[in-house]
Protein backbone atom coordinates (compact mmCIF):
# COMPACT_ATOMS: atom_id res chain seq x y z
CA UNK A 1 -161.78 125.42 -104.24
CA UNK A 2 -161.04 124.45 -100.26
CA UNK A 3 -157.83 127.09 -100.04
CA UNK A 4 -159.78 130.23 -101.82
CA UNK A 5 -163.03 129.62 -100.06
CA UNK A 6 -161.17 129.13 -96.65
CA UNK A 7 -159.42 132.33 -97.78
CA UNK A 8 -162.38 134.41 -98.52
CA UNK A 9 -163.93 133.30 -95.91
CA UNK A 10 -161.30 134.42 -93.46
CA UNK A 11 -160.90 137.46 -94.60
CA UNK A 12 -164.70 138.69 -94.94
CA UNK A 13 -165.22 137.14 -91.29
CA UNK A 14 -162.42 138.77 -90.01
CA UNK A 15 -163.40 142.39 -91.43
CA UNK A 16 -166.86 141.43 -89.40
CA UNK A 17 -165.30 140.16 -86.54
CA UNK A 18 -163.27 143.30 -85.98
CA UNK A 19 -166.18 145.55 -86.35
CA UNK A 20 -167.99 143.53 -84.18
CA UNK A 21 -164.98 144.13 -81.83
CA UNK A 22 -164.36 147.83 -81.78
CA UNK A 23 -168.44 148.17 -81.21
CA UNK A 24 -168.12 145.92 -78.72
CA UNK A 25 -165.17 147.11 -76.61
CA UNK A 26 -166.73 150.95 -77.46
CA UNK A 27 -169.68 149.76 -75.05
CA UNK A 28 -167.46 148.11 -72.84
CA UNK A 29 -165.07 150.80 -72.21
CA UNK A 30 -167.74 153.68 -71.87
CA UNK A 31 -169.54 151.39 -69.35
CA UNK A 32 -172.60 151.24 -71.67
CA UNK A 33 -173.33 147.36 -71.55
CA UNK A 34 -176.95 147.51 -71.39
CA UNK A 35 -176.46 147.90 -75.55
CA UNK A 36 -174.57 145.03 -75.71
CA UNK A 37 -177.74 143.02 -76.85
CA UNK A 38 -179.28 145.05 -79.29
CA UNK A 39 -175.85 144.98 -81.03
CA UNK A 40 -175.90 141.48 -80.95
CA UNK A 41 -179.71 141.50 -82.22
CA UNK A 42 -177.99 143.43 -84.92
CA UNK A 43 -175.67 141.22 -85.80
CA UNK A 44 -177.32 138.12 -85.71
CA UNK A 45 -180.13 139.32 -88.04
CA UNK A 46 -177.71 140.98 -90.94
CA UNK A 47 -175.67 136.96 -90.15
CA UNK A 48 -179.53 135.08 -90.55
CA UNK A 49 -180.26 137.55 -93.59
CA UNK A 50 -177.01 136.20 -94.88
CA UNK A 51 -177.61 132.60 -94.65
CA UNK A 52 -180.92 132.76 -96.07
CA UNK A 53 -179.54 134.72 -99.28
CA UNK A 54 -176.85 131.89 -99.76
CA UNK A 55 -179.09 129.13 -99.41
CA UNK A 56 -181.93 130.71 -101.65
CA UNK A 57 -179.55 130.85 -103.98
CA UNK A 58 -178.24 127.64 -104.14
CA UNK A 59 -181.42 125.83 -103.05
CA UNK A 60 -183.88 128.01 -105.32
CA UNK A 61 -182.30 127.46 -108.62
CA UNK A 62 -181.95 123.44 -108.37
CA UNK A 63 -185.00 123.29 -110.65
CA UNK A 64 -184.37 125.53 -113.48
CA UNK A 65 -183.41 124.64 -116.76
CA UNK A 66 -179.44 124.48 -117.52
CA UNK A 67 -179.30 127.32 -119.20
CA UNK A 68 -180.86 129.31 -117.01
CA UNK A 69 -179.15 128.06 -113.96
CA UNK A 70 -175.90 129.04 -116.19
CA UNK A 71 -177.23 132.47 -116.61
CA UNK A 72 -177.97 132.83 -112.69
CA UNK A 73 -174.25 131.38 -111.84
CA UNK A 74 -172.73 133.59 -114.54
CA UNK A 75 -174.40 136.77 -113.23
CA UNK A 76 -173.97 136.06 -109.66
CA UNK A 77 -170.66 135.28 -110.20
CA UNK A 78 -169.93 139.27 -111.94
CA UNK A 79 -171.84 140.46 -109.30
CA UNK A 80 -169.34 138.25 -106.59
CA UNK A 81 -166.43 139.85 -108.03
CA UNK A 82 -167.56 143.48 -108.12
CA UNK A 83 -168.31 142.72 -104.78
CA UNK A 84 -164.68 141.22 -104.00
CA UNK A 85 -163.26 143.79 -105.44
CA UNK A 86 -164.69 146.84 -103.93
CA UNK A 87 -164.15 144.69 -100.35
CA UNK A 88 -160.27 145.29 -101.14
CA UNK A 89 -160.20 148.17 -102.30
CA UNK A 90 -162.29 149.98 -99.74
CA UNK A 91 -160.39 147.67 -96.89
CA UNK A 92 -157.31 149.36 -98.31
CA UNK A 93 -158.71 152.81 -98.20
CA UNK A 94 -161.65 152.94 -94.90
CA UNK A 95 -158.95 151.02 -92.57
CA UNK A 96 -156.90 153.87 -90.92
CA UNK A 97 -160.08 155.75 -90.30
CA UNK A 98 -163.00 152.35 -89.60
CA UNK A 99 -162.67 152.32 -85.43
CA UNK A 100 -163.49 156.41 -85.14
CA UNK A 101 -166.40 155.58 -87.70
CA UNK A 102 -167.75 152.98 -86.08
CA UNK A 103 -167.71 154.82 -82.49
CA UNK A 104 -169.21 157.84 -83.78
CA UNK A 105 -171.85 156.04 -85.40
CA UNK A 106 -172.34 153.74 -82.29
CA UNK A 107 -172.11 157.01 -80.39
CA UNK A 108 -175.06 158.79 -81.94
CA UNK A 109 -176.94 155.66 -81.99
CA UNK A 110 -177.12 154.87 -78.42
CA UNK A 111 -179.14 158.97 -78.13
CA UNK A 112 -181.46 157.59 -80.63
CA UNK A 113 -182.21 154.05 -78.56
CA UNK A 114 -182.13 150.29 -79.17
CA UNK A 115 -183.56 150.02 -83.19
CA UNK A 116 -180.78 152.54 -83.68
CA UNK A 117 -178.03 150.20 -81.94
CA UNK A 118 -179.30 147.57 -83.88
CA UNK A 119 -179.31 149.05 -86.92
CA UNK A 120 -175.59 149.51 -86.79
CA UNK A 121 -174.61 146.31 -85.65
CA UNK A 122 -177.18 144.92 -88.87
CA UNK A 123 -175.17 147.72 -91.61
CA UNK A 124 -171.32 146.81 -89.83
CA UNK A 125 -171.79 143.00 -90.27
CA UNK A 126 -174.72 143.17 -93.40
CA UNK A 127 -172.30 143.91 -96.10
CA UNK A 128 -169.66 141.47 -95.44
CA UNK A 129 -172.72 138.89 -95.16
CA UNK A 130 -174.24 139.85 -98.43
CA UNK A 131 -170.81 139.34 -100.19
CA UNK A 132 -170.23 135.88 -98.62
CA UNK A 133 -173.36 134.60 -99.51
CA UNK A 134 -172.84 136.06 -103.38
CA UNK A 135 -169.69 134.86 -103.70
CA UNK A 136 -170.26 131.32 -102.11
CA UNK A 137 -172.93 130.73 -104.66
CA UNK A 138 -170.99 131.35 -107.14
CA UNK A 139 -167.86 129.59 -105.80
CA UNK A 140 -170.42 126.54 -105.32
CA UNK A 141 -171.81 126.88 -109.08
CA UNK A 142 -167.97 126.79 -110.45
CA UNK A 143 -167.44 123.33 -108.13
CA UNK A 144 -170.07 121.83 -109.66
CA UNK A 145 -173.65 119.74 -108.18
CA UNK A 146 -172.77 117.23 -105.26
CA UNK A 147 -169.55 119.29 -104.40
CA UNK A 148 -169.02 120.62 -101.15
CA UNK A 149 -165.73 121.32 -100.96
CA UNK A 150 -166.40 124.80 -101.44
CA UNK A 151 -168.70 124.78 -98.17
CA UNK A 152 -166.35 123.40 -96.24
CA UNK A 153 -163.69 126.01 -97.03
CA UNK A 154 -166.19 128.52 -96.10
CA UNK A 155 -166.57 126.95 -92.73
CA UNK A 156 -163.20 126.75 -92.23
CA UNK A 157 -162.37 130.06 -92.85
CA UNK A 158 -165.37 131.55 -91.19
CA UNK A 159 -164.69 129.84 -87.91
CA UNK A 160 -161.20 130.87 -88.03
CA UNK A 161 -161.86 134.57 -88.15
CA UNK A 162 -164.36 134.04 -85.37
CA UNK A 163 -160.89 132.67 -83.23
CA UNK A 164 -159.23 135.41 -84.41
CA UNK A 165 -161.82 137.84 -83.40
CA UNK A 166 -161.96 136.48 -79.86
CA UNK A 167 -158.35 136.32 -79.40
CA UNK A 168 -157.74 139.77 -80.54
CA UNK A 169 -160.74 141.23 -78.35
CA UNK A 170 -159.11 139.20 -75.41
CA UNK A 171 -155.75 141.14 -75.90
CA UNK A 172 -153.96 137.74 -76.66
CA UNK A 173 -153.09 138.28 -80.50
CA UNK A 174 -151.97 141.10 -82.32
CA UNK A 175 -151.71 140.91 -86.14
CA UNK A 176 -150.25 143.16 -88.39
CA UNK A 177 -153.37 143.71 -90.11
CA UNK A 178 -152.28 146.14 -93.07
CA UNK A 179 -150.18 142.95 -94.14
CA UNK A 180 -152.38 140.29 -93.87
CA UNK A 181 -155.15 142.50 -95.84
CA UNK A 182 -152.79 143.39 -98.81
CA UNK A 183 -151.35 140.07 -99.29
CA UNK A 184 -154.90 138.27 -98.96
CA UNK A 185 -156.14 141.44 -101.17
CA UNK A 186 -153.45 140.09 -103.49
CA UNK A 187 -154.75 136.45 -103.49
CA UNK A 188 -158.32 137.40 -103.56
CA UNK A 189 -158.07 139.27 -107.00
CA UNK A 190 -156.47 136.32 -108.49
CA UNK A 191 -159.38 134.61 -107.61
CA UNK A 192 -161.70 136.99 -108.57
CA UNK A 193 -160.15 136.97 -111.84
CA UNK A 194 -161.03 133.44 -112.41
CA UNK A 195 -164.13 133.19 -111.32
CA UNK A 196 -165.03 136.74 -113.31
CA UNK A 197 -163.84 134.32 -116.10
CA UNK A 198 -165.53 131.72 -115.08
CA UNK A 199 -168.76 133.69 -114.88
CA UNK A 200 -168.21 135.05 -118.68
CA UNK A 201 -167.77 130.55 -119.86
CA UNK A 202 -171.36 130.37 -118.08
CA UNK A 203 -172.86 132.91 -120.02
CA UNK A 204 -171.08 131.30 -122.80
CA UNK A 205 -172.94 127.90 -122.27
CA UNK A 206 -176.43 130.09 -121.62
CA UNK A 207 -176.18 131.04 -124.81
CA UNK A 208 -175.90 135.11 -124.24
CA UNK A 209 -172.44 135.80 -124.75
CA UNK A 210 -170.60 134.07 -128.14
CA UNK A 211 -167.81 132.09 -128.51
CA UNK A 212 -168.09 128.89 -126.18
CA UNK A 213 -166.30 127.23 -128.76
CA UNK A 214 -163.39 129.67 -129.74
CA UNK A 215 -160.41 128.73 -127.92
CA UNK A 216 -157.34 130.72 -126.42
CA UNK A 217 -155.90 127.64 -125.88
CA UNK A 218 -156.51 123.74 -125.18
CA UNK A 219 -153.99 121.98 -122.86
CA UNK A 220 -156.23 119.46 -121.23
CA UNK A 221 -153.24 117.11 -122.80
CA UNK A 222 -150.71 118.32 -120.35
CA UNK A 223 -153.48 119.46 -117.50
CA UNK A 224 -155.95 116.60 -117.07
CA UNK A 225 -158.88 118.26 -115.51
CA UNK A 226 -159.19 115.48 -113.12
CA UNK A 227 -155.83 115.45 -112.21
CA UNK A 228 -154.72 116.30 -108.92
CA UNK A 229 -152.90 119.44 -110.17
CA UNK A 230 -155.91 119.97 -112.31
CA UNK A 231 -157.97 120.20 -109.42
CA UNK A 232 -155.95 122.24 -107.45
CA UNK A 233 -155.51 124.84 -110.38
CA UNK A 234 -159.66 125.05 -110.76
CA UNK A 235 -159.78 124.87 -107.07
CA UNK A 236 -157.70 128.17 -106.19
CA UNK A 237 -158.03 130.06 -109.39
CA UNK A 238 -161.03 128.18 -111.48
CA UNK A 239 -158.55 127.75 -114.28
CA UNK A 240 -160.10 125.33 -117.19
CA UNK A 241 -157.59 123.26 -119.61
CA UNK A 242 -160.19 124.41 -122.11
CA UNK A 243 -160.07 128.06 -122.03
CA UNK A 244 -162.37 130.23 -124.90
CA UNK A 245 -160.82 133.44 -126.01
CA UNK A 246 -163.08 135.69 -123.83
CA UNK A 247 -162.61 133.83 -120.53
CA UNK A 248 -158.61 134.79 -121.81
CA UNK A 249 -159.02 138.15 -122.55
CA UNK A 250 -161.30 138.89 -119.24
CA UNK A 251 -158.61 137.27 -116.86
CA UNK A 252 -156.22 138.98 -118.47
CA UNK A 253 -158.16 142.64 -118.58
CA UNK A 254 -159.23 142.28 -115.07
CA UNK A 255 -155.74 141.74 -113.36
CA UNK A 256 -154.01 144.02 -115.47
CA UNK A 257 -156.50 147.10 -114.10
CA UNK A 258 -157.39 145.88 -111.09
CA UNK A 259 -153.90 144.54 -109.71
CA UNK A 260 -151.71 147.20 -110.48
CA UNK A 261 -154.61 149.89 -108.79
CA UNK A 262 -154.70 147.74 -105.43
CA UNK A 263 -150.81 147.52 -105.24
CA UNK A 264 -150.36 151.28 -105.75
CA UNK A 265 -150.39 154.05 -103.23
CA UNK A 266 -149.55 154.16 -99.81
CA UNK A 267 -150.26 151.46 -97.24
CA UNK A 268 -152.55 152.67 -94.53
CA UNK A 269 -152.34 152.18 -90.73
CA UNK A 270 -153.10 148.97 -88.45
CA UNK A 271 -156.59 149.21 -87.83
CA UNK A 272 -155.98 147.62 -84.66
CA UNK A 273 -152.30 148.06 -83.89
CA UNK A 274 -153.32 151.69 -84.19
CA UNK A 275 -155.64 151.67 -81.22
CA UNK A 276 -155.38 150.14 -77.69
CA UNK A 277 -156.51 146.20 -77.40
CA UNK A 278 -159.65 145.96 -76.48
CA UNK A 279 -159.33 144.20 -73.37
CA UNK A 280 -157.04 146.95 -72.21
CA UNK A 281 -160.14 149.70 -72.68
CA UNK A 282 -162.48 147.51 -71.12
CA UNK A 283 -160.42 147.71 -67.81
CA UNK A 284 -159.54 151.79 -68.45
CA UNK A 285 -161.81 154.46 -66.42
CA UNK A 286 -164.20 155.94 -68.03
């Protein structure tokens, strides 16, 4: 649960990060740095917004009943993976064109004064919030009560996208980007799959979807769930020993659609390969 929460957790911070960065460097560059701080206003509401929604989550539903805490987890986790997955795709897709997008709308913003500055900096960083705090519930629900592993990997991953994001503002890193999102994209809908599986076994053991106790398959023999290899596999890819047919049959359905989709079709450009480094405009005339 560490690796794949680190992992997400990279990845959506690092989408913010850079959008924070080409807003950012935008002001910078055009010598417009009185809007620094309603950006930043921006930002740190759609990141408080974000925090609040995770911790509602995992906080607010402490005192249900099981099943309905089952039926919350199993939902939320649906709803993580639709998120997930329209993350990659639209990575995949909105990257060769984000930085003009973001300038334009930063552009027309700054006519319209400071709520409308903010407003951008809330919508670029909002979405990858939202996700993260979706998806960390649900990640959390998965590990179990008492478990925070999956915390932990969210840290870690979060804080290293915020090094990233300095680094790569400061001109000292350059990454190819259009690599590091399609083999993370890769990754990420493996663990989507399971924890869209997953999310089917809780709705299973709420009682709304049949068949908690038809089985694809039963190797807890072989794979001890608490087993070190075990762990690992539940950790990464929430893969159960005991598997029921339709936690099978929804892995199985999801990365035969959704893998084959993401890996097909051209790559697109190096969001920021394609463009100056940041530093470089800040120190550019006007």
């Amino acid at each position: 649960m560490f690796l794949a929460n680190a992992l997400v957790g990279l990845r959506e911070g690092l989408e913010a990060a850079l959008v924070v960065v080409i807003l950012v460097a935008f002001l910078v560059k055009t010598r417009r740095t009185w809007a620094l701080k309603y950006v930043w206003v921006g930002v740190g509401v759609a990141i408080a917004l974000s925090v609040l929604l995770g911790a509602a989550l995992t906080f607010g539903t402490r005192e249900l009943t099981f099943e309905a805490q089952e039926l919350i987890g199993g939902i939320a986790s649906i709803i993580a993976v639709g998120f997930v997955t329209v993350m990659v795709f639209w990575m995949k897709s909105a990257a060769r064109s984000l930085s003009g997008e973001l300038k334009g709308q930063l552009d027309r913003a700054l006519d319209l004064g400071p709520l409308a500055i903010a407003l951008v900096g809330f919508l670029a960083v909002g979405r990858e919030g939202l996700e993260t705090a979706v998806f960390f519930y649900a990640t959390a629900q998965s590990a179990g009560a008492g478990n925070n592993v999956p915390l932990l990997g969210w840290v870690v991953g979060i804080g290293g996208a915020i090094v990233l994001g300095l680094l790569i503002y400061r001109g000292a890193l350059r990454i190819n980007l259009t690599t590091f999102f399609r083999w993370t994209g890769i990754f990420l809908i493996l663990v989507a799959a399971g924890i869209l599986a997953y999310g089917f076994h809780d709705l299973q053991e709420a009682g709304v979807v049949p068949g908690l106790s038809t089985l694809a398959f039963d190797v807890s023999h072989v794979i001890a769930p608490d087993s070190w290899y075990g762990t690992l596999l539940k950790g990464i890819f929430n893969f159960s020993p005991r598997t029921t047919v339709l936690e099978a049959a929804v892995w199985l359905l999801y990365v035969a659609i959704v893998l084959p989709l993401f890996l097909r079709g051209p790559k697109t450009a190096d969001p920021v390969a394609a463009t100056p480094a940041p530093a470089a405009e800040a120190n550019a005339p006007a």
